[in-house]
PDB file of N, CA and C in Angstrom:
ATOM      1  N   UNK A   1      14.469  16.854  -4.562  1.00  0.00           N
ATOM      2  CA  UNK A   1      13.644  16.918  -3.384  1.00  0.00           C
ATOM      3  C   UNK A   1      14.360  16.216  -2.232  1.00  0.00           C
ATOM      4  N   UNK A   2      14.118  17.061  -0.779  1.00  0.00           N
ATOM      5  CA  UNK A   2      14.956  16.195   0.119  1.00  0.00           C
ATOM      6  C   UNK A   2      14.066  15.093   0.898  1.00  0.00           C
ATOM      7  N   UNK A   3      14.817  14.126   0.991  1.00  0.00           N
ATOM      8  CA  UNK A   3      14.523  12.759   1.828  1.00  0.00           C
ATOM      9  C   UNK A   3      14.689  12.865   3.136  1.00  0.00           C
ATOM     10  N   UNK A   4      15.583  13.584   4.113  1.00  0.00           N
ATOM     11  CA  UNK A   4      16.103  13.976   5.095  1.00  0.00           C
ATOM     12  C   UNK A   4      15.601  14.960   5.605  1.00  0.00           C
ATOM     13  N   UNK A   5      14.446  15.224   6.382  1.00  0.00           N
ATOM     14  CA  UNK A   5      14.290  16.616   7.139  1.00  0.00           C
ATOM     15  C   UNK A   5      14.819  15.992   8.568  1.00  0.00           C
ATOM     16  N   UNK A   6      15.065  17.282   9.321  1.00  0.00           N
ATOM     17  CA  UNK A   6      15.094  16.802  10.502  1.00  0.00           C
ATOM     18  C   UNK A   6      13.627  16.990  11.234  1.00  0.00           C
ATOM     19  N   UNK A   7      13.936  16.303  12.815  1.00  0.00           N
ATOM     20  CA  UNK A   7      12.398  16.335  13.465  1.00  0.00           C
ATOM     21  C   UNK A   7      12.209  17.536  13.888  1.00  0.00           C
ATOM     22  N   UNK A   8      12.785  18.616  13.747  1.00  0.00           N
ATOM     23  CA  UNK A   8      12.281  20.065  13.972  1.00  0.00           C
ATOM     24  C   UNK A   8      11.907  20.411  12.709  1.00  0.00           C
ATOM     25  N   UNK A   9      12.425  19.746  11.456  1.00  0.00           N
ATOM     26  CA  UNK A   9      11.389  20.300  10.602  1.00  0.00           C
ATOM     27  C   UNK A   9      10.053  19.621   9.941  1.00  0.00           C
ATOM     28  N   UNK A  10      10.219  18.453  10.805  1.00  0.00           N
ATOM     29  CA  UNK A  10       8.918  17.356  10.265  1.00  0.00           C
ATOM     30  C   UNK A  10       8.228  17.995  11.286  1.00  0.00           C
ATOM     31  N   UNK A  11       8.697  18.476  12.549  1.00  0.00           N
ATOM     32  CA  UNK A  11       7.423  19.307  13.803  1.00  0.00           C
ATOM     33  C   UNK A  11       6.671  20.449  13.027  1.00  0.00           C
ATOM     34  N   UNK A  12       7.719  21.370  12.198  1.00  0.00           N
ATOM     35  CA  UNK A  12       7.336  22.521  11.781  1.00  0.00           C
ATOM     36  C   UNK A  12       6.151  22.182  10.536  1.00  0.00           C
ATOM     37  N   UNK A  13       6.581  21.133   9.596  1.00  0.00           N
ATOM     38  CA  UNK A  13       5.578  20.870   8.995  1.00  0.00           C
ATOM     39  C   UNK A  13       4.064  20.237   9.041  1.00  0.00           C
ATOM     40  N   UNK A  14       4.246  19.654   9.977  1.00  0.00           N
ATOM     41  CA  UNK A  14       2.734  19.139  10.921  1.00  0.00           C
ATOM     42  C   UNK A  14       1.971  19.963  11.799  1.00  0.00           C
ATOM     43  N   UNK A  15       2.558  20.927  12.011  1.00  0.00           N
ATOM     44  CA  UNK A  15       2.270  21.869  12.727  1.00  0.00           C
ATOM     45  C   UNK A  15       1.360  23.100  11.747  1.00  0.00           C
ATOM     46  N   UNK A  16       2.082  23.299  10.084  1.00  0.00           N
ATOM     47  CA  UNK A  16       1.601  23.584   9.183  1.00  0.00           C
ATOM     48  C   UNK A  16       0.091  23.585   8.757  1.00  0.00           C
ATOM     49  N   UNK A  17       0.862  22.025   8.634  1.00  0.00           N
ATOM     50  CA  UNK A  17      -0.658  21.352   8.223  1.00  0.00           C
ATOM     51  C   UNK A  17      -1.956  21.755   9.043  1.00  0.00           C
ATOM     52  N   UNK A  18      -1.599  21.385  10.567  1.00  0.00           N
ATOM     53  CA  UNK A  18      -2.678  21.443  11.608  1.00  0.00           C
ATOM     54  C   UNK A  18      -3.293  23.077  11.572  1.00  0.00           C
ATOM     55  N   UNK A  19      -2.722  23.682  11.381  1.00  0.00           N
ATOM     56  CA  UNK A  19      -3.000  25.103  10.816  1.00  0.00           C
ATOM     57  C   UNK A  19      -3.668  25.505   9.978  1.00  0.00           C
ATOM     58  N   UNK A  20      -3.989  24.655   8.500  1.00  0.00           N
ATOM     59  CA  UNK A  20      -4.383  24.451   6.935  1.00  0.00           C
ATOM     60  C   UNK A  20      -5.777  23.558   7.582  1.00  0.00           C
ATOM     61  N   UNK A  21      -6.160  22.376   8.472  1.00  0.00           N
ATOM     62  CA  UNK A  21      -7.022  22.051   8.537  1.00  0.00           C
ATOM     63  C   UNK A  21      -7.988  22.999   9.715  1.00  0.00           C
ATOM     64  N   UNK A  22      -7.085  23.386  10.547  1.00  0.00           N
ATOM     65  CA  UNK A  22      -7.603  23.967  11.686  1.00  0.00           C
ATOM     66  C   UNK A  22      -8.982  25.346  10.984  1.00  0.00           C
ATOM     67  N   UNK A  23      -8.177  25.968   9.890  1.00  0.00           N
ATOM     68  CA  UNK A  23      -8.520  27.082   9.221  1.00  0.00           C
ATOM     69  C   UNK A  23      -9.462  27.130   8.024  1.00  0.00           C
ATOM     70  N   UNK A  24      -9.588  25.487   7.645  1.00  0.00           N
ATOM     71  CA  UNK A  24     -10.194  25.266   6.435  1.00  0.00           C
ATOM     72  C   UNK A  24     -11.621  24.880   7.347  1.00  0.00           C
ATOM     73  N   UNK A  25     -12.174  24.638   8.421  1.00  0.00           N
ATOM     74  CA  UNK A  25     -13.012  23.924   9.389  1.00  0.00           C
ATOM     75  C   UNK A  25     -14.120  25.032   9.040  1.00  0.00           C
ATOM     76  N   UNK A  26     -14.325  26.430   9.654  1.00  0.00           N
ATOM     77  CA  UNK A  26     -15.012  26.909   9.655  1.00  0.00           C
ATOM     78  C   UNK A  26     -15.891  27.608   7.946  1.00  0.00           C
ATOM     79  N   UNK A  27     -14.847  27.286   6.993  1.00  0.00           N
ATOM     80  CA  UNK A  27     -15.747  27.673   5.527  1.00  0.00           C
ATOM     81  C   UNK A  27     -15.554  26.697   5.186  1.00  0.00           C
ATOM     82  N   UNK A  28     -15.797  24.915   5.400  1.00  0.00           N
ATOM     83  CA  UNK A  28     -16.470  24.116   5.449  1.00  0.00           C
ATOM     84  C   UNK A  28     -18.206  23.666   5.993  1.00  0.00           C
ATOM     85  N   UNK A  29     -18.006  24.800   7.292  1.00  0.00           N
ATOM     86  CA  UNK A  29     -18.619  24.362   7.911  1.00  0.00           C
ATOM     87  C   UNK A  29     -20.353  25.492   7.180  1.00  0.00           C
ATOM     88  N   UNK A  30     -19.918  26.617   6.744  1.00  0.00           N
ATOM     89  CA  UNK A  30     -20.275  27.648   5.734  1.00  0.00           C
ATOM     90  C   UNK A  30     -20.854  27.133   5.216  1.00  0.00           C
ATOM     91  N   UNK A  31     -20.151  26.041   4.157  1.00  0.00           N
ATOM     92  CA  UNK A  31     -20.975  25.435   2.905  1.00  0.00           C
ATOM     93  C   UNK A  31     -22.557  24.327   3.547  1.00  0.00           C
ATOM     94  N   UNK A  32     -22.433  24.132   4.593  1.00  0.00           N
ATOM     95  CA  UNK A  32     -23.603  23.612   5.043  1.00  0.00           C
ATOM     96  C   UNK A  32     -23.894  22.264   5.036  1.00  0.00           C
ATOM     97  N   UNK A  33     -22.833  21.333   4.356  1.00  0.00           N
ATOM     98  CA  UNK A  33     -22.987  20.121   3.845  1.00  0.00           C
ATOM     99  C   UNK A  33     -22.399  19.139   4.615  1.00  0.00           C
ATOM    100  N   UNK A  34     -23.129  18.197   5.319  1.00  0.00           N
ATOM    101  CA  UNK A  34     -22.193  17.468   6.573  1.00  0.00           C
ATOM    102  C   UNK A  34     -21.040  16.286   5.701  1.00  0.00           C
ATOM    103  N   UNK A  35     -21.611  16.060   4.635  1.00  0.00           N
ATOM    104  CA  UNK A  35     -20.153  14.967   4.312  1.00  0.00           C
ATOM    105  C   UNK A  35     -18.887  15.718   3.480  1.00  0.00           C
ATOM    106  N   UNK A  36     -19.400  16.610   3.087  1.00  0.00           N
ATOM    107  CA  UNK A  36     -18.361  18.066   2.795  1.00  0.00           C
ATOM    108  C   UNK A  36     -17.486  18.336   4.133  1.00  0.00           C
ATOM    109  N   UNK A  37     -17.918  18.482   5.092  1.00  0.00           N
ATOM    110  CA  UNK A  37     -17.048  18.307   6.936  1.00  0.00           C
ATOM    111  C   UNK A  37     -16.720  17.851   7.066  1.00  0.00           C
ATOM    112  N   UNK A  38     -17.132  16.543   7.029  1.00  0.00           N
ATOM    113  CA  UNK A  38     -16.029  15.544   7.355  1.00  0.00           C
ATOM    114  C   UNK A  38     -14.630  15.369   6.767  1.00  0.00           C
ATOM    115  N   UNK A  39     -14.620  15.934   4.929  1.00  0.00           N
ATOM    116  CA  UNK A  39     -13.264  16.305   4.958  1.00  0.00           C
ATOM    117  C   UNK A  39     -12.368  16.728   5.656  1.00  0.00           C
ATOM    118  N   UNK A  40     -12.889  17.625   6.674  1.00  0.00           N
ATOM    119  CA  UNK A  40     -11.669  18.232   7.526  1.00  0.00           C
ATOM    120  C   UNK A  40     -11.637  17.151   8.740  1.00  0.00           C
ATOM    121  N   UNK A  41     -12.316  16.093   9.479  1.00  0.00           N
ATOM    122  CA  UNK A  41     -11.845  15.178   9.979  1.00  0.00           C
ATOM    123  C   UNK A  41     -11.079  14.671   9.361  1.00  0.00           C
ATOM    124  N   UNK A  42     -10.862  14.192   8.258  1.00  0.00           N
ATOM    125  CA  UNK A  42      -9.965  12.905   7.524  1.00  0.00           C
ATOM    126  C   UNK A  42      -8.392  13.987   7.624  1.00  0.00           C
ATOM    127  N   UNK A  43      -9.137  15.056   7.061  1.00  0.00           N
ATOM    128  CA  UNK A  43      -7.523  16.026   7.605  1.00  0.00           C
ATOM    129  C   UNK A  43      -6.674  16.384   8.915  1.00  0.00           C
ATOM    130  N   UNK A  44      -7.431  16.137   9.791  1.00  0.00           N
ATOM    131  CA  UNK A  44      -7.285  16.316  11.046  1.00  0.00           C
ATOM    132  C   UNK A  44      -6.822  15.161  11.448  1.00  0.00           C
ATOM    133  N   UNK A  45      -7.485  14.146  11.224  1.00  0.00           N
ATOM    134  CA  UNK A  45      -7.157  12.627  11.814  1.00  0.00           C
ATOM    135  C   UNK A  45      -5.496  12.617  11.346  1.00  0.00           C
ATOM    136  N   UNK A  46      -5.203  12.963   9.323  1.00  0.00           N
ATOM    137  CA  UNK A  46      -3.645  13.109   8.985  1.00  0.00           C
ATOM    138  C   UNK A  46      -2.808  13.655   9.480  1.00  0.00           C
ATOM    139  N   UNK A  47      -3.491  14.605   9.919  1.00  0.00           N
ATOM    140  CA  UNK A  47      -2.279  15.332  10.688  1.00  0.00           C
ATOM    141  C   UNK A  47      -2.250  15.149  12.203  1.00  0.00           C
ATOM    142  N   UNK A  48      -2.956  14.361  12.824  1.00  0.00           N
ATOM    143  CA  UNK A  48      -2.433  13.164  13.848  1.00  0.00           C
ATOM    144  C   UNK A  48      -1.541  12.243  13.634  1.00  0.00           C
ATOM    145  N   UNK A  49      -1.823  11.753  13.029  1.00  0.00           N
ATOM    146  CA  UNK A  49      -0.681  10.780  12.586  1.00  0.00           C
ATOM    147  C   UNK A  49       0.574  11.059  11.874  1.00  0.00           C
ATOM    148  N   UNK A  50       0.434  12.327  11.270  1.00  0.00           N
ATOM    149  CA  UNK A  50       1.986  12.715  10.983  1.00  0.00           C
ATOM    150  C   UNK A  50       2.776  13.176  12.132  1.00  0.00           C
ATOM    151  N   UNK A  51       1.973  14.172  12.777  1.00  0.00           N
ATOM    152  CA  UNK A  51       1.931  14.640  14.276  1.00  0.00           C
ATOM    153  C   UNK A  51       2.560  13.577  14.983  1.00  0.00           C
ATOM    154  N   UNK A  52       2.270  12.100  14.909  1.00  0.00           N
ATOM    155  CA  UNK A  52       2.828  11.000  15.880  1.00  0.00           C
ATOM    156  C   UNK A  52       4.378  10.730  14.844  1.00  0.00           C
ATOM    157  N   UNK A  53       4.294  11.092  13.933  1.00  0.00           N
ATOM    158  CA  UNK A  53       5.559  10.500  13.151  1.00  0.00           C
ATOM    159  C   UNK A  53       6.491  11.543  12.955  1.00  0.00           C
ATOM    160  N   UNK A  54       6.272  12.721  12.994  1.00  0.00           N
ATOM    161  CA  UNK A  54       6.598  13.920  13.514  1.00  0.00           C
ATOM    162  C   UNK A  54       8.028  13.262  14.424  1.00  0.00           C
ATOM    163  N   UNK A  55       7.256  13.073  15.949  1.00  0.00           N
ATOM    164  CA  UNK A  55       7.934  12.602  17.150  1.00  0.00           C
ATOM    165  C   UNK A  55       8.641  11.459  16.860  1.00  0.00           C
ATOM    166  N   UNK A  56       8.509  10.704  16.087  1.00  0.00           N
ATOM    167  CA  UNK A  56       9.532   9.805  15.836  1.00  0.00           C
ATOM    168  C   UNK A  56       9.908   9.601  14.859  1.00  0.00           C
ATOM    169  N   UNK A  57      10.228  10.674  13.903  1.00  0.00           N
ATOM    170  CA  UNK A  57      11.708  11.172  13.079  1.00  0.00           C
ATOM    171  C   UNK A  57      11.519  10.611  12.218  1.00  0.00           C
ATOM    172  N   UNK A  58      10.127  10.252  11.731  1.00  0.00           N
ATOM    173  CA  UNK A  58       8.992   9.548  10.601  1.00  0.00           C
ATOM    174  C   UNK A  58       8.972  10.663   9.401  1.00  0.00           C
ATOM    175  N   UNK A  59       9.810  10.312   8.110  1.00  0.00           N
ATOM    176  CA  UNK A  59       9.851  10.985   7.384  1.00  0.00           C
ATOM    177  C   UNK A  59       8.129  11.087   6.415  1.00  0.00           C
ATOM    178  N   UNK A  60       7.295  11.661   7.193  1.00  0.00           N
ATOM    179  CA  UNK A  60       5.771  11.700   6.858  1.00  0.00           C
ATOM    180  C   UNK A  60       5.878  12.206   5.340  1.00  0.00           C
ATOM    181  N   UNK A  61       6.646  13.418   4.825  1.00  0.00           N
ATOM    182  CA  UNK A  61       6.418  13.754   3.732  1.00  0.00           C
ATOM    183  C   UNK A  61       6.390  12.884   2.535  1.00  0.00           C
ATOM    184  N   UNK A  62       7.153  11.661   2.913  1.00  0.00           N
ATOM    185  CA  UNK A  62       7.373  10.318   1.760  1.00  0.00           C
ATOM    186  C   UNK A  62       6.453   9.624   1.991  1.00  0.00           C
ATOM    187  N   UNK A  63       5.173   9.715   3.265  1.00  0.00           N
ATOM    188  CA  UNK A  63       4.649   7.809   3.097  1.00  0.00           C
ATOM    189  C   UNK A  63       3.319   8.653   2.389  1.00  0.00           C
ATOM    190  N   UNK A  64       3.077   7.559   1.265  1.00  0.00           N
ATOM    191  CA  UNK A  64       1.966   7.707   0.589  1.00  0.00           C
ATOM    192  C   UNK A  64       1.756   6.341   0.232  1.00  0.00           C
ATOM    193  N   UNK A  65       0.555   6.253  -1.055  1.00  0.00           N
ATOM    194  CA  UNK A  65       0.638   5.184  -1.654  1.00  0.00           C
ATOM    195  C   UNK A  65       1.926   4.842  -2.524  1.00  0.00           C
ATOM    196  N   UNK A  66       2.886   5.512  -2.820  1.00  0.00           N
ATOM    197  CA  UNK A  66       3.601   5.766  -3.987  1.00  0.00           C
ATOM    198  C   UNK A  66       5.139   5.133  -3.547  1.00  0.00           C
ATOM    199  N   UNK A  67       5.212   5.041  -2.353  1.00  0.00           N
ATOM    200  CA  UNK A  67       6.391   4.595  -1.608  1.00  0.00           C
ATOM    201  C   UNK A  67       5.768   4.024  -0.106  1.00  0.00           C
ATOM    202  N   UNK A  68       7.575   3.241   0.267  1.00  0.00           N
ATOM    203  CA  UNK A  68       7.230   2.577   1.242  1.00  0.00           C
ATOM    204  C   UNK A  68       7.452   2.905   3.042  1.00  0.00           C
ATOM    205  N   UNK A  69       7.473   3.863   2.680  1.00  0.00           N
ATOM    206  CA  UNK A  69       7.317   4.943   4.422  1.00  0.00           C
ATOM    207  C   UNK A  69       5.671   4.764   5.334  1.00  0.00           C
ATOM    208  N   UNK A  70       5.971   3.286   5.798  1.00  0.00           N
ATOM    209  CA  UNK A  70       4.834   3.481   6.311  1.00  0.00           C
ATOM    210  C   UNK A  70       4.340   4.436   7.860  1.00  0.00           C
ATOM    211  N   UNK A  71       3.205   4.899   8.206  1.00  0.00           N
ATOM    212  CA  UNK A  71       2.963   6.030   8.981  1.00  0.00           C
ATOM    213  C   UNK A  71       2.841   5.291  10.325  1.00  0.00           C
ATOM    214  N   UNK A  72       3.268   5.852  11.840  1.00  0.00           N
ATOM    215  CA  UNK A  72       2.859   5.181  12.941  1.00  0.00           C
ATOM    216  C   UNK A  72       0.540   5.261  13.256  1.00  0.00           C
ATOM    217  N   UNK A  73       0.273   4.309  12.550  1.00  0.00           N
ATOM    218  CA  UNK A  73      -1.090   4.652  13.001  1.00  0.00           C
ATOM    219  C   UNK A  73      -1.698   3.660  13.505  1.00  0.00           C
ATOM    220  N   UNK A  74      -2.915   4.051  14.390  1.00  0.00           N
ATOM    221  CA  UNK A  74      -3.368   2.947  15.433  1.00  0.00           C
ATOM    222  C   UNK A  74      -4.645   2.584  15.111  1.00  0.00           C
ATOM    223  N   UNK A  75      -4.952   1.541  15.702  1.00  0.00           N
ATOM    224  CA  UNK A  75      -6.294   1.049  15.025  1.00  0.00           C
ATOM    225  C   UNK A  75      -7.425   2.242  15.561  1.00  0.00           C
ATOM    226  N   UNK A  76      -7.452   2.816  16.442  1.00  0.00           N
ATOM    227  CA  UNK A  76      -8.609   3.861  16.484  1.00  0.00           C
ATOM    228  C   UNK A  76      -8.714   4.705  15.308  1.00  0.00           C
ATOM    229  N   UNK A  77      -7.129   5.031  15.191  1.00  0.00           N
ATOM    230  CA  UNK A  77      -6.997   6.014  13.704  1.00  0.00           C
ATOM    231  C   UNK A  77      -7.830   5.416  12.900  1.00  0.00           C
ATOM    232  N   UNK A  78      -7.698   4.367  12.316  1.00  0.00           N
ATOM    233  CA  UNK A  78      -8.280   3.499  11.112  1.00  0.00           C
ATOM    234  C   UNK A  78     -10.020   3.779  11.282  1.00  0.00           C
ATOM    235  N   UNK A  79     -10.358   3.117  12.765  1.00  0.00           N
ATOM    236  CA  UNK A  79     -11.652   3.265  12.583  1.00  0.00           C
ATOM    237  C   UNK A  79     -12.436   4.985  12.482  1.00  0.00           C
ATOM    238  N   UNK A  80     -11.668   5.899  13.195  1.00  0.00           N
ATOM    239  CA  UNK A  80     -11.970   7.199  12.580  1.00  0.00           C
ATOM    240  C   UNK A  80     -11.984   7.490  10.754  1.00  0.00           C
ATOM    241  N   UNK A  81     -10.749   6.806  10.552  1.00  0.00           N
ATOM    242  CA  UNK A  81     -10.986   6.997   9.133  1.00  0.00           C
ATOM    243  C   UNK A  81     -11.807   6.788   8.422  1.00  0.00           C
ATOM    244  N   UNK A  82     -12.457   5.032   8.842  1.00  0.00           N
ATOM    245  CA  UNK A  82     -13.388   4.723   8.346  1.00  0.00           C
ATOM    246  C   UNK A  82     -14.569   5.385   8.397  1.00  0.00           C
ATOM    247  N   UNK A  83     -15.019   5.546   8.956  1.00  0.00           N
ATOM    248  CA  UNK A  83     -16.184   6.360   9.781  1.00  0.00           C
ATOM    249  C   UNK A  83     -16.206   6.995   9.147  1.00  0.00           C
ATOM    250  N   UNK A  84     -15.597   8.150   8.410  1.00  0.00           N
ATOM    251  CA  UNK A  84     -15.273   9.380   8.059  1.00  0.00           C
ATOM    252  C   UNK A  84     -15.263   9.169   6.657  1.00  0.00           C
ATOM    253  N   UNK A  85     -15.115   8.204   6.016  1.00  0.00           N
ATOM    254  CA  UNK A  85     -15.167   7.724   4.248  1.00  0.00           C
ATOM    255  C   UNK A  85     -16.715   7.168   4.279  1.00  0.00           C
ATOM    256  N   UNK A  86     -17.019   5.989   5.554  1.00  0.00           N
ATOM    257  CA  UNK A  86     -18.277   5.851   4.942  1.00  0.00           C
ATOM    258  C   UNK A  86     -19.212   6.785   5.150  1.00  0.00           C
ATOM    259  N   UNK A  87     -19.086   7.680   5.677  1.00  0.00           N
ATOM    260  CA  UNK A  87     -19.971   9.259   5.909  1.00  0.00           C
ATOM    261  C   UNK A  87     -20.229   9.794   4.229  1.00  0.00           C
ATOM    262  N   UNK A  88     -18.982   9.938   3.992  1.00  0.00           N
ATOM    263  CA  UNK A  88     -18.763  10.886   2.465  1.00  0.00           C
ATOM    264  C   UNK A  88     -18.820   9.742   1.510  1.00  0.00           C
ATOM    265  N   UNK A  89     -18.983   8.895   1.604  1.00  0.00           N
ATOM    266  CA  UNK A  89     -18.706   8.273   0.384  1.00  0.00           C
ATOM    267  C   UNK A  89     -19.352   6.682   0.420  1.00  0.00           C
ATOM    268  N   UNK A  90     -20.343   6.110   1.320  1.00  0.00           N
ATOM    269  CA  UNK A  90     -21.064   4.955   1.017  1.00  0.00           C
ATOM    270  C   UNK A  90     -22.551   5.112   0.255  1.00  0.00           C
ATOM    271  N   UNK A  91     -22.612   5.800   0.497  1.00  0.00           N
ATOM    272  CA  UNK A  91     -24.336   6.400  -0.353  1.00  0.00           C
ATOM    273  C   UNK A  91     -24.040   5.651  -1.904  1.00  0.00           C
ATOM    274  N   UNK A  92     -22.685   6.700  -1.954  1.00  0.00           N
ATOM    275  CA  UNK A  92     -22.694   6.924  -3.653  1.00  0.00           C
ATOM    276  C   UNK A  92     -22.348   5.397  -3.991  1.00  0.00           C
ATOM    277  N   UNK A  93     -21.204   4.592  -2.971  1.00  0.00           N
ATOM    278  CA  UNK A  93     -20.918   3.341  -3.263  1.00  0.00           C
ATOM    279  C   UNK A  93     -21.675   2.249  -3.313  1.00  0.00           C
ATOM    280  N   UNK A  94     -22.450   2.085  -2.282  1.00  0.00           N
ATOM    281  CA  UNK A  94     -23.406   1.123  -1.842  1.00  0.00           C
ATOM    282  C   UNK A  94     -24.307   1.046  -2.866  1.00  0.00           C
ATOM    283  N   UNK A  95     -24.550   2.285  -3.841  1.00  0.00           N
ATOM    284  CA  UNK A  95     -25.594   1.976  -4.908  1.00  0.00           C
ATOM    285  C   UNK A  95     -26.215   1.238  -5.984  1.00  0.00           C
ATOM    286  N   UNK A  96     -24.375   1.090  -6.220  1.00  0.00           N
ATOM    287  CA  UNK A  96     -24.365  -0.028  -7.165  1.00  0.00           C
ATOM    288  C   UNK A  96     -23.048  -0.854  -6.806  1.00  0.00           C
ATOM    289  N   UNK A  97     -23.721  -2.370  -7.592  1.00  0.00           N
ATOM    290  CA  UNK A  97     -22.621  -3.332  -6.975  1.00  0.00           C
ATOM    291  C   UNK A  97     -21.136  -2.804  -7.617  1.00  0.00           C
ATOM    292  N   UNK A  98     -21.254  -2.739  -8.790  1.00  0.00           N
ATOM    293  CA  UNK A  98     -19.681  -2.248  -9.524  1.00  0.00           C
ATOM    294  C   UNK A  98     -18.904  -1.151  -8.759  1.00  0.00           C
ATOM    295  N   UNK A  99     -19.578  -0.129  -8.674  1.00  0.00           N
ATOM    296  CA  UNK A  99     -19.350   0.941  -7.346  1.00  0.00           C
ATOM    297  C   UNK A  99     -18.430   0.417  -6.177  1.00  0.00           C
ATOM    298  N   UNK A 100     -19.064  -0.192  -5.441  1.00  0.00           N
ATOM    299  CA  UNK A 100     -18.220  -1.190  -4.253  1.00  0.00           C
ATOM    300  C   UNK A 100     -17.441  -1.996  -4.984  1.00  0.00           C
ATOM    301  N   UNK A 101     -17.349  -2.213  -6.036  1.00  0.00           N
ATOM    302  CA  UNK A 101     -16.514  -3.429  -6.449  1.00  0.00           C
ATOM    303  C   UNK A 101     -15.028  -2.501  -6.903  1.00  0.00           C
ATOM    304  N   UNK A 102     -15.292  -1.414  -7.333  1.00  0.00           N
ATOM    305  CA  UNK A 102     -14.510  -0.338  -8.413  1.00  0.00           C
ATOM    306  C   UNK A 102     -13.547   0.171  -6.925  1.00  0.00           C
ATOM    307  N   UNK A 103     -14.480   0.378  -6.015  1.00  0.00           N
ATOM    308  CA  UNK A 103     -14.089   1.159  -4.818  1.00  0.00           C
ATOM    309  C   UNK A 103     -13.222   0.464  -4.115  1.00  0.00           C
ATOM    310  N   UNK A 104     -13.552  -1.193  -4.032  1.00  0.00           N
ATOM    311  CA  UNK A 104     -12.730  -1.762  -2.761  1.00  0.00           C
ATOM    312  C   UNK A 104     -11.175  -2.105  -3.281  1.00  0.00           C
ATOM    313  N   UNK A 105     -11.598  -2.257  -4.750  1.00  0.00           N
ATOM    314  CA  UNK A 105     -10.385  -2.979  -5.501  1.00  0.00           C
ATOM    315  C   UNK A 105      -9.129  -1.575  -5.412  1.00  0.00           C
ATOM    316  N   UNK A 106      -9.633  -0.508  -6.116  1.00  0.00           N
ATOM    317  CA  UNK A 106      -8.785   0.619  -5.461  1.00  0.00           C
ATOM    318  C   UNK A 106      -8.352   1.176  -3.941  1.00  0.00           C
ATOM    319  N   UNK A 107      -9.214   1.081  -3.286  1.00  0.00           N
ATOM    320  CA  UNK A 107      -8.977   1.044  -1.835  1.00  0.00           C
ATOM    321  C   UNK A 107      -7.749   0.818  -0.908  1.00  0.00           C
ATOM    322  N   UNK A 108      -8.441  -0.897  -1.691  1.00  0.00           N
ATOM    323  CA  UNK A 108      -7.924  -1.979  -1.016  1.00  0.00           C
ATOM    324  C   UNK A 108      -7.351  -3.138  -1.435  1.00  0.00           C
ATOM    325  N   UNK A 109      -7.332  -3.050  -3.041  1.00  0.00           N
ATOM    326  CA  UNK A 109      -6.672  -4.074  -3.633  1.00  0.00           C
ATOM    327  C   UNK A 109      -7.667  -5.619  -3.454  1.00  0.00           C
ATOM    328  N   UNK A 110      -8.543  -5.818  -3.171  1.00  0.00           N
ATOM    329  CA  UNK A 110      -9.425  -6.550  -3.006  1.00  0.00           C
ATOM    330  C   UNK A 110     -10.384  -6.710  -4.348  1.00  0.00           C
ATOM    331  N   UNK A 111     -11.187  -8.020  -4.383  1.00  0.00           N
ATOM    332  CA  UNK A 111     -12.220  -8.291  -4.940  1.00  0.00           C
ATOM    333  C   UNK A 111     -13.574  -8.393  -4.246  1.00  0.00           C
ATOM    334  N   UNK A 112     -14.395  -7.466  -4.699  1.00  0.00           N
ATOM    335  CA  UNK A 112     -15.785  -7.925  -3.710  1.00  0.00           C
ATOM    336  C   UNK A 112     -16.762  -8.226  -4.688  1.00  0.00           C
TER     337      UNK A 112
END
């Protein structure tokens, strides 16, 4: 696998992406379910931020949890993100304490 794209092809691939979320929006929107939607924010928000790393020759295809390519992202990003997890996903957490506890520690490497 290559490590090296250039930034015309990290453009071409973000550009991809934005295409894959752009297109997935409306038979999301089908299924009727608002925290089912918001998936395609959290996708949209990613491909902002690859989009910004894109432009600065940010090998996006490597940063994950799994390696250390971290992404150019800004604290608005974050709080969109957030926003957008506790939409889909505090109901189920908040329910029980282990839940939040199971959740933050994976998350976030934290104890709550």
């Amino acid at each position: 696998m290559r490590c090296d794209y250039t930034q015309a092809e990290l453009t071409d691939m973000a550009a991809a992406m934005r295409r894959v979320a752009n297109g997935i929006y409306p038979q999301l929107v089908a299924c009727g379910r608002h925290p089912f939607i918001e998936f395609c924010g959290l996708m949209q928000k990613y491909v902002d931020v690859c989009e910004r790393a894109a432009e600065r020759g940010i090998q996006f295809p490597f940063a994950s949890g799994h390696c250390d390519t971290p992404l150019p992202v800004e604290p608005h990003d974050l709080l969109y993100l957030a926003e957008k997890l506790e939409c889909i996903f505090a109901p189920m957490v908040a329910a029980k304490d282990r839940a939040r506890a199971v959740f933050a520690k994976a998350l976030l490497g934290i104890d709550v």
